[in-house]
C-alpha atoms as a PDB file:
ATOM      1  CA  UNK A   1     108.605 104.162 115.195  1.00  0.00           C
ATOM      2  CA  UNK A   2     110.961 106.966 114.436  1.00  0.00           C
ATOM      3  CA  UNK A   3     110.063 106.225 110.520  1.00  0.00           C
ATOM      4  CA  UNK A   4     106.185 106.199 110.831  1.00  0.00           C
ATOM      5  CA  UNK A   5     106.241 109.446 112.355  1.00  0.00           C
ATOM      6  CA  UNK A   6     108.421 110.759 109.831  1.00  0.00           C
ATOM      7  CA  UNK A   7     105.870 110.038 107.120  1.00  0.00           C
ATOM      8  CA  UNK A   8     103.265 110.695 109.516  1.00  0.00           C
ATOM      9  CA  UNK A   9     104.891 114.230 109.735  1.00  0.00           C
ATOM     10  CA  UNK A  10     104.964 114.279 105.513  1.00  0.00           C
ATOM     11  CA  UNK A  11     101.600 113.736 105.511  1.00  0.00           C
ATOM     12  CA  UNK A  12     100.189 116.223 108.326  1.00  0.00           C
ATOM     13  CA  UNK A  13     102.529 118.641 106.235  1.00  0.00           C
ATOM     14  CA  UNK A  14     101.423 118.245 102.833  1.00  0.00           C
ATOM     15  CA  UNK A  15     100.431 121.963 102.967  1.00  0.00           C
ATOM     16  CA  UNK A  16      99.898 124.491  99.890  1.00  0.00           C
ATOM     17  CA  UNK A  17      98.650 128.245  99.866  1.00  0.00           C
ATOM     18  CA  UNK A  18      95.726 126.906  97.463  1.00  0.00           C
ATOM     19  CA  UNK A  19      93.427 130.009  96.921  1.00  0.00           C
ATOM     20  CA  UNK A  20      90.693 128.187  95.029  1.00  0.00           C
ATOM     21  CA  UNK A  21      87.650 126.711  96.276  1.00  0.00           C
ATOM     22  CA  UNK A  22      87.048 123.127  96.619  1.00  0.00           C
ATOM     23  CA  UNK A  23      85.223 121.219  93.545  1.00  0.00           C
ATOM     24  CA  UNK A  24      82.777 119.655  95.720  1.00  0.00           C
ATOM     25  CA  UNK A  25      82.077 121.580  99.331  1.00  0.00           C
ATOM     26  CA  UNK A  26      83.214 124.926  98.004  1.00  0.00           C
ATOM     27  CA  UNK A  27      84.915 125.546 101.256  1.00  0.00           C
ATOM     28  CA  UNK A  28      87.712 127.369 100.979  1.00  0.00           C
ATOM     29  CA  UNK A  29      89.929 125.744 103.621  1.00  0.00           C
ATOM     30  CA  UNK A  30      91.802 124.326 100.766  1.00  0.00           C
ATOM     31  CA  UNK A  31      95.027 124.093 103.056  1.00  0.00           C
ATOM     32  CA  UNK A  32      96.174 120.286 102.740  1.00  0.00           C
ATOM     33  CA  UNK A  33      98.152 119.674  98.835  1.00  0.00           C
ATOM     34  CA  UNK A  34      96.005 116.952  98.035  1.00  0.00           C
ATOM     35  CA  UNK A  35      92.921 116.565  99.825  1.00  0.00           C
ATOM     36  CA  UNK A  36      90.176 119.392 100.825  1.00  0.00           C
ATOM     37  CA  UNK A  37      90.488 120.149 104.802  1.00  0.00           C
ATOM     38  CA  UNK A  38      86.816 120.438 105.167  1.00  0.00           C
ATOM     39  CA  UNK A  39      85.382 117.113 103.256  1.00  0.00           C
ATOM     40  CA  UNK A  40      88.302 115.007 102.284  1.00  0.00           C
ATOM     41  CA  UNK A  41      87.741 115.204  98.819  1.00  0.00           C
ATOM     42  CA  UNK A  42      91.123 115.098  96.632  1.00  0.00           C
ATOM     43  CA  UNK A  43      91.697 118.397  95.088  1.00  0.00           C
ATOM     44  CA  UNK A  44      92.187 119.955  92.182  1.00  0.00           C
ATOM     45  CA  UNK A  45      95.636 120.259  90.283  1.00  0.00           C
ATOM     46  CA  UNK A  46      97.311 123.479  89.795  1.00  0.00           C
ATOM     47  CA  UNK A  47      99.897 124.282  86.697  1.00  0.00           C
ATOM     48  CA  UNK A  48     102.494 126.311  89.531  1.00  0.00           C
ATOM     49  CA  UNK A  49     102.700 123.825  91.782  1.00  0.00           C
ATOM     50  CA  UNK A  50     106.235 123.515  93.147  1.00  0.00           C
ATOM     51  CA  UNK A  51     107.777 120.127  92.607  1.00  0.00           C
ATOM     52  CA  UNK A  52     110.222 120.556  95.942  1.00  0.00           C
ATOM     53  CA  UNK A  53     106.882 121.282  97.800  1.00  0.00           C
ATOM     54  CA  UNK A  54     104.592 118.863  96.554  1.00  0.00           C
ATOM     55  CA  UNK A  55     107.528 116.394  97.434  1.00  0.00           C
ATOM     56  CA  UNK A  56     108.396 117.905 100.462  1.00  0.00           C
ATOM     57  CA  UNK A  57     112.348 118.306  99.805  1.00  0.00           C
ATOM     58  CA  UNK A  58     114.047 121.471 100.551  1.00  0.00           C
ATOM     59  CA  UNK A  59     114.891 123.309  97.239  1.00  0.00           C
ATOM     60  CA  UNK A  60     118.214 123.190  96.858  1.00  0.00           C
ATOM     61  CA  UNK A  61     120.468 121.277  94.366  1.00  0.00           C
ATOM     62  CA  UNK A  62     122.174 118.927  97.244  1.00  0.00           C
ATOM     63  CA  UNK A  63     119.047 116.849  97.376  1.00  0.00           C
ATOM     64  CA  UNK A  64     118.450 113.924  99.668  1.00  0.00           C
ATOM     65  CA  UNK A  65     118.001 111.253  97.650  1.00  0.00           C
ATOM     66  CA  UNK A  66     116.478 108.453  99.879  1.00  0.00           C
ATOM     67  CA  UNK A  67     114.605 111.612 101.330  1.00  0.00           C
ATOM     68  CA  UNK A  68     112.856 112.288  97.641  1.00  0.00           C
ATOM     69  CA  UNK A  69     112.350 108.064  97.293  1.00  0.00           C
ATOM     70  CA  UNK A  70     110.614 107.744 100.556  1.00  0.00           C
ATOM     71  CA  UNK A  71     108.321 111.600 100.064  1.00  0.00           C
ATOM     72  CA  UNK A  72     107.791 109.961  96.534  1.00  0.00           C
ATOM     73  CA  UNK A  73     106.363 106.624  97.664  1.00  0.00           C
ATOM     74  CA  UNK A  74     104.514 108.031 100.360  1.00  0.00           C
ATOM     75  CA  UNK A  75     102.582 110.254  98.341  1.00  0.00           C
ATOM     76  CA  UNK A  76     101.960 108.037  95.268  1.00  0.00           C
ATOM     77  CA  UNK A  77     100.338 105.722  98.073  1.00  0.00           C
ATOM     78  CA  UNK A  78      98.119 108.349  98.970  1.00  0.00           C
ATOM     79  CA  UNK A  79      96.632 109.521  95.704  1.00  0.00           C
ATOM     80  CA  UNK A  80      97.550 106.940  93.568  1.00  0.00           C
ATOM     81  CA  UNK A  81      94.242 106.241  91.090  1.00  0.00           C
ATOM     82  CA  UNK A  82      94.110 102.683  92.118  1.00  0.00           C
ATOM     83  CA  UNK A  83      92.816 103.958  95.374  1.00  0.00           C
ATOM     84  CA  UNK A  84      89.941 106.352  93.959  1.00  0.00           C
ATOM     85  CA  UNK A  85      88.409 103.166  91.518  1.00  0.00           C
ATOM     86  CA  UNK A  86      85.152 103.057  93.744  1.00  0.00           C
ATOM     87  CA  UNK A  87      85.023 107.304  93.708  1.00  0.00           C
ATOM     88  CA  UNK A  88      83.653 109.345  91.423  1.00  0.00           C
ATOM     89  CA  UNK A  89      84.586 110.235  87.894  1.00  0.00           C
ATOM     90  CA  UNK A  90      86.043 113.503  88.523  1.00  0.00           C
ATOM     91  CA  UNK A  91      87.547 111.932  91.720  1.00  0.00           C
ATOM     92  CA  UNK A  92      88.977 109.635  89.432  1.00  0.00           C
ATOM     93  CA  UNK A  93      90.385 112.416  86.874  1.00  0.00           C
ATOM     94  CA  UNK A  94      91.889 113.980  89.518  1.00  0.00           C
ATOM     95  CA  UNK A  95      93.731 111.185  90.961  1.00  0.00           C
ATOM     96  CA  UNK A  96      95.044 110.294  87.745  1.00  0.00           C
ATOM     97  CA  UNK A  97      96.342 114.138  86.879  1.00  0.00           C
ATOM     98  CA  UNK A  98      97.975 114.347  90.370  1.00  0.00           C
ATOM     99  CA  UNK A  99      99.526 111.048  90.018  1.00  0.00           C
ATOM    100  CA  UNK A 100     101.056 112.070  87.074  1.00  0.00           C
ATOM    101  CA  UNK A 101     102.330 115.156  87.837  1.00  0.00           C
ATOM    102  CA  UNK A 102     104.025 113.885  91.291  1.00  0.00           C
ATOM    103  CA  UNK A 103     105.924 111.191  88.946  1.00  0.00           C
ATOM    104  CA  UNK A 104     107.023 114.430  86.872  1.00  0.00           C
ATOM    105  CA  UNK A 105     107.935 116.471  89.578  1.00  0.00           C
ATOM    106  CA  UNK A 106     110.070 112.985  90.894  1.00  0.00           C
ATOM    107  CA  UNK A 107     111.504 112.408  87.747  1.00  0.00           C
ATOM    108  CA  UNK A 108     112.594 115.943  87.326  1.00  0.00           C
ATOM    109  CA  UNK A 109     114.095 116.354  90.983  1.00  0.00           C
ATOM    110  CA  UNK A 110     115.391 112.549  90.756  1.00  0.00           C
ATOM    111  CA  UNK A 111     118.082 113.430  88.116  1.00  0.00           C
ATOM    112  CA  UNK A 112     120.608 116.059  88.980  1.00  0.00           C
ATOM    113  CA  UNK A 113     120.366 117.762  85.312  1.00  0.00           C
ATOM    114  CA  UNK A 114     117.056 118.281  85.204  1.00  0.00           C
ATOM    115  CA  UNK A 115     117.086 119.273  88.655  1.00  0.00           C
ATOM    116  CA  UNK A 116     118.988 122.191  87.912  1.00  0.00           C
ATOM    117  CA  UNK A 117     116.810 123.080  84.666  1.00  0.00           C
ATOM    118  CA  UNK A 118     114.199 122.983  86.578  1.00  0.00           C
ATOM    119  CA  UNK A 119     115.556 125.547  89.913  1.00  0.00           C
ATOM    120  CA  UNK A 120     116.215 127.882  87.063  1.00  0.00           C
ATOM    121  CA  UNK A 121     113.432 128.297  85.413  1.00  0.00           C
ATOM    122  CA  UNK A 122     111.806 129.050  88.957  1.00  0.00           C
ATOM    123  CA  UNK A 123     114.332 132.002  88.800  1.00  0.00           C
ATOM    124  CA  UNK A 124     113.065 132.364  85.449  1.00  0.00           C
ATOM    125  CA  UNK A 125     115.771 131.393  83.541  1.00  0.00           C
ATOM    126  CA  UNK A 126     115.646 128.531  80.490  1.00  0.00           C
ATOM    127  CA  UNK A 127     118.029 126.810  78.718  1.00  0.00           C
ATOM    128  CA  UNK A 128     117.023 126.052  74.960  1.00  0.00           C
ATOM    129  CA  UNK A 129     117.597 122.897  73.020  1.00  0.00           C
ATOM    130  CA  UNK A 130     119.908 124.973  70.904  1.00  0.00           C
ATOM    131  CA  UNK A 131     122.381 126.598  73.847  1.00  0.00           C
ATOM    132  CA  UNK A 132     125.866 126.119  72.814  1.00  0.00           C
ATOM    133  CA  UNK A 133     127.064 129.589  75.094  1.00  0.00           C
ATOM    134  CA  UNK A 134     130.121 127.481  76.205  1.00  0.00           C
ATOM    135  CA  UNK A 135     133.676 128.433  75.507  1.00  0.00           C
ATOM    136  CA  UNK A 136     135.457 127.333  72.701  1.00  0.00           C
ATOM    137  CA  UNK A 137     138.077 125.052  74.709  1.00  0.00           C
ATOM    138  CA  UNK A 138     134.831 123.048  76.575  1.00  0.00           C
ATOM    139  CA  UNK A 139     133.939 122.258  72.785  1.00  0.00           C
ATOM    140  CA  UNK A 140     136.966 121.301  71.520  1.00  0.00           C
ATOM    141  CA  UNK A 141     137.522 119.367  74.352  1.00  0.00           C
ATOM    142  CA  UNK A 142     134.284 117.209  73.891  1.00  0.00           C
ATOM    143  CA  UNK A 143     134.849 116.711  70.014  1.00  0.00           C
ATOM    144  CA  UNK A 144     138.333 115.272  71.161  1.00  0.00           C
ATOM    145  CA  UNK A 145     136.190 112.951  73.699  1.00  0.00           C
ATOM    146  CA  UNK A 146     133.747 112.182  70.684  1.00  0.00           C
ATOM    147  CA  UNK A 147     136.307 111.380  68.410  1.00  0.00           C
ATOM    148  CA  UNK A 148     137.588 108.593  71.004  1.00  0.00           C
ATOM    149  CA  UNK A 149     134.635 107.266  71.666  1.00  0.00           C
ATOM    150  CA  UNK A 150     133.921 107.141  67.770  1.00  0.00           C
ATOM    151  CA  UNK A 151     137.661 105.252  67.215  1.00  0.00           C
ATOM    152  CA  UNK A 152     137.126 102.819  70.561  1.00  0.00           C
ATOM    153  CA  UNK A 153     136.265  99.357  69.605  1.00  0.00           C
ATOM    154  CA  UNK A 154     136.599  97.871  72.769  1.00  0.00           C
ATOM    155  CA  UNK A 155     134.627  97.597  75.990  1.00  0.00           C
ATOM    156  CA  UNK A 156     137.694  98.473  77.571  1.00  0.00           C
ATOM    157  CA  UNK A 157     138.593 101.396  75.984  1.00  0.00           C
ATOM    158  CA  UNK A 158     134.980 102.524  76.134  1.00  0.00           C
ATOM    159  CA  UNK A 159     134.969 101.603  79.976  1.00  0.00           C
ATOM    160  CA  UNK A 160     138.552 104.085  80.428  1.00  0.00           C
ATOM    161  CA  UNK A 161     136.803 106.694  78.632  1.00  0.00           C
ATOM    162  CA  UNK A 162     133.403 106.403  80.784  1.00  0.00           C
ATOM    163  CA  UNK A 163     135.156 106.386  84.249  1.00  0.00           C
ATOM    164  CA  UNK A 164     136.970 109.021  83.165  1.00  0.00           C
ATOM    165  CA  UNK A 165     134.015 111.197  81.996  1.00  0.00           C
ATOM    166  CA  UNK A 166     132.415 110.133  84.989  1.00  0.00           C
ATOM    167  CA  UNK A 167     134.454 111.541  87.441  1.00  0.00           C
ATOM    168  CA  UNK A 168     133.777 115.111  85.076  1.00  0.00           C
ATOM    169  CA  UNK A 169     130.528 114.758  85.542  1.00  0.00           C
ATOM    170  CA  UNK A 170     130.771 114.212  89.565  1.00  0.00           C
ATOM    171  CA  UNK A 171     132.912 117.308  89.669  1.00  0.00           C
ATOM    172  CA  UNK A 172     130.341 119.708  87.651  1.00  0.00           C
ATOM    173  CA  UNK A 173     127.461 118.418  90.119  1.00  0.00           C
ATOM    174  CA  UNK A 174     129.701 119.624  93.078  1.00  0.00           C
ATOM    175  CA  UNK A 175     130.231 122.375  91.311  1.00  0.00           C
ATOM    176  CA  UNK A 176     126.189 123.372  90.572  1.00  0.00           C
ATOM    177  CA  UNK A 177     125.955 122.631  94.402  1.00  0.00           C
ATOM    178  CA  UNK A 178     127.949 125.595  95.083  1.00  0.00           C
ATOM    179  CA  UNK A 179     126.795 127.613  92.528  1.00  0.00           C
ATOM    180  CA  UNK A 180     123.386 127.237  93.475  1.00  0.00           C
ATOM    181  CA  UNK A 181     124.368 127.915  97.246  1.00  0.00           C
ATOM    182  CA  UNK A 182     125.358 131.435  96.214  1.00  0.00           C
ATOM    183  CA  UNK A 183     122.728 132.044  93.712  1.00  0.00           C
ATOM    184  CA  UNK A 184     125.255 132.218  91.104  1.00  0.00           C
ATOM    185  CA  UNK A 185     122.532 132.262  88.231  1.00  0.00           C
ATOM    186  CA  UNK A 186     124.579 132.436  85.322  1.00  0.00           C
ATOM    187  CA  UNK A 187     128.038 130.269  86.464  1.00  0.00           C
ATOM    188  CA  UNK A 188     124.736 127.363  87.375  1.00  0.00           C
ATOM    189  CA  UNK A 189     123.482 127.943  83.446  1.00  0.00           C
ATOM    190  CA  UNK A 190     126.816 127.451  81.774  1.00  0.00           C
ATOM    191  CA  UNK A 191     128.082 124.277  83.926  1.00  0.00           C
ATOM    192  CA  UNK A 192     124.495 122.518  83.470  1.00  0.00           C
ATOM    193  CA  UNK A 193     125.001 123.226  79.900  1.00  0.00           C
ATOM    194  CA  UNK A 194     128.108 121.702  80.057  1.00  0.00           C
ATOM    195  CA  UNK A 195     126.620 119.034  82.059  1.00  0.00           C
ATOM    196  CA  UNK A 196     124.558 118.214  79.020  1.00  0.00           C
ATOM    197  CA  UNK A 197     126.937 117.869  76.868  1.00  0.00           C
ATOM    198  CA  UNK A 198     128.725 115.504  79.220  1.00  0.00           C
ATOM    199  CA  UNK A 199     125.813 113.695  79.631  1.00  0.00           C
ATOM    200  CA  UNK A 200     125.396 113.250  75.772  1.00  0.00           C
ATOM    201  CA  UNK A 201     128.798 111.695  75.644  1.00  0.00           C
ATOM    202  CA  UNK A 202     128.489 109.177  77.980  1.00  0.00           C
ATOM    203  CA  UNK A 203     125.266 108.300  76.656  1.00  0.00           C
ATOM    204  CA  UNK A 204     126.648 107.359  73.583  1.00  0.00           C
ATOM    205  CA  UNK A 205     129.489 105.398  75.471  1.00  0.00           C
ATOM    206  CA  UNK A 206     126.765 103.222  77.055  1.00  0.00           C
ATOM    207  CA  UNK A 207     124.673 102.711  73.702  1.00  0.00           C
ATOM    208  CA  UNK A 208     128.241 101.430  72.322  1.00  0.00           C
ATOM    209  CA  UNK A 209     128.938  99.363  74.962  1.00  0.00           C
ATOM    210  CA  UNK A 210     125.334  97.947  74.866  1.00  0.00           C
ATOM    211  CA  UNK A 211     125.691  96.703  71.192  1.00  0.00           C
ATOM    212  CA  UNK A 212     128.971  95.115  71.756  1.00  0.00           C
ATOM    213  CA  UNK A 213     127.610  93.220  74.181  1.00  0.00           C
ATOM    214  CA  UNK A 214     125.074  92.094  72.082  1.00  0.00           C
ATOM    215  CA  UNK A 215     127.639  91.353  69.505  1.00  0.00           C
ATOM    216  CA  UNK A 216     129.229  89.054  72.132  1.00  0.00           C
END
């Protein structure tokens, strides 16, 4: 019970200021996310929706994960296109372009780097392809990581390096929650940066290990 009116309450909340008309009544109680609040026709798209509200997660880095699963699912069974196959072709359309921008929002707020890409450039702050602002000691340190993972030949050597990178990782992501917490802008932009980098690494540690199993 408790769990049906939990998504009952998701979708009674799915709630957007939306200032434009609807496509087909031209009302302009255009209040509900997804569907006009006048005729129940699915709305259009907009390019600034939020992804923590059209998932209805609080933004904030510490995200709830089975929270975002269960907002995810719940939604997708609401406008997925499957369900608009008898509507119209703009009905259609629409299903299709909301569909696929609630699996980009998920993916985005589903994985913790992108996640924090993604809260800065709502502050309006990006991080290029190209950022290497870290300090020179970070980058040694992640050639000398490179280099072992380069030399390794084993599973378990690659496995010793992994848990150990892991546990890196784990601490910069307790880290960004903090930083995020405080609105510390630019510490958030240099340890996701570092994140990627991390990320990179162990990457390549489970491509490795991948073709030695294959070679087994």
């Amino acid at each position: 019970m408790e769990k049906w009116l939990q998504l009952t309450t998701i979708q009674h909340r799915c709630f957007a200021a939306a200032g434009s008309r609807c496509w087909k009544c031209s009302s302009l109680e255009v209040k509900n996310t997804f569907f006009c609040a006048s005729c129940g026709t699915i709305r259009e798209t907009s390019k600034d929706e939020d992804f923590f509200e059209l998932l209805k997660v609080k933004q904030e880095f510490k995200i709830d994960s089975s929270t975002l699963v269960q907002n995810y699912r719940h939604i997708q069974s609401m406008i997925h296109p499957d369900k608009f196959a008898q509507k119209s072709e703009q009905e259609k359309t629409l299903a299709l372009e909301w569909s696929s921008l609630i699996n980009k929002a998920y993916r985005t707020l589903s994985k913790s780097i992108d996640r924090g890409k993604y809260m800065l450039a709502l502050k309006g702050v990006s991080i290029s392809e190209e950022n290497t602002s870290v300090d020179k000691e970070f980058l040694l340190d992640m050639m000398d990581v490179n280099e072992s993972v380069e030399d390794a030949h084993s599973a378990d050597e690659l496995q010793q390096l992994g848990s150990q990178l892991s546990v890196d990782i784990e601490a910069l992501n307790s880290k960004l929650i903090h930083l995020f917490e405080t609105d510390d802008v630019d510490g958030a932009k240099e340890t996701i940066i570092r994140l990627k980098y991390m990320l990179n690494v162990e990457n390549t540690i489970k491509e490795k290990l991948l073709q030695l199993n294959l070679k087994s």
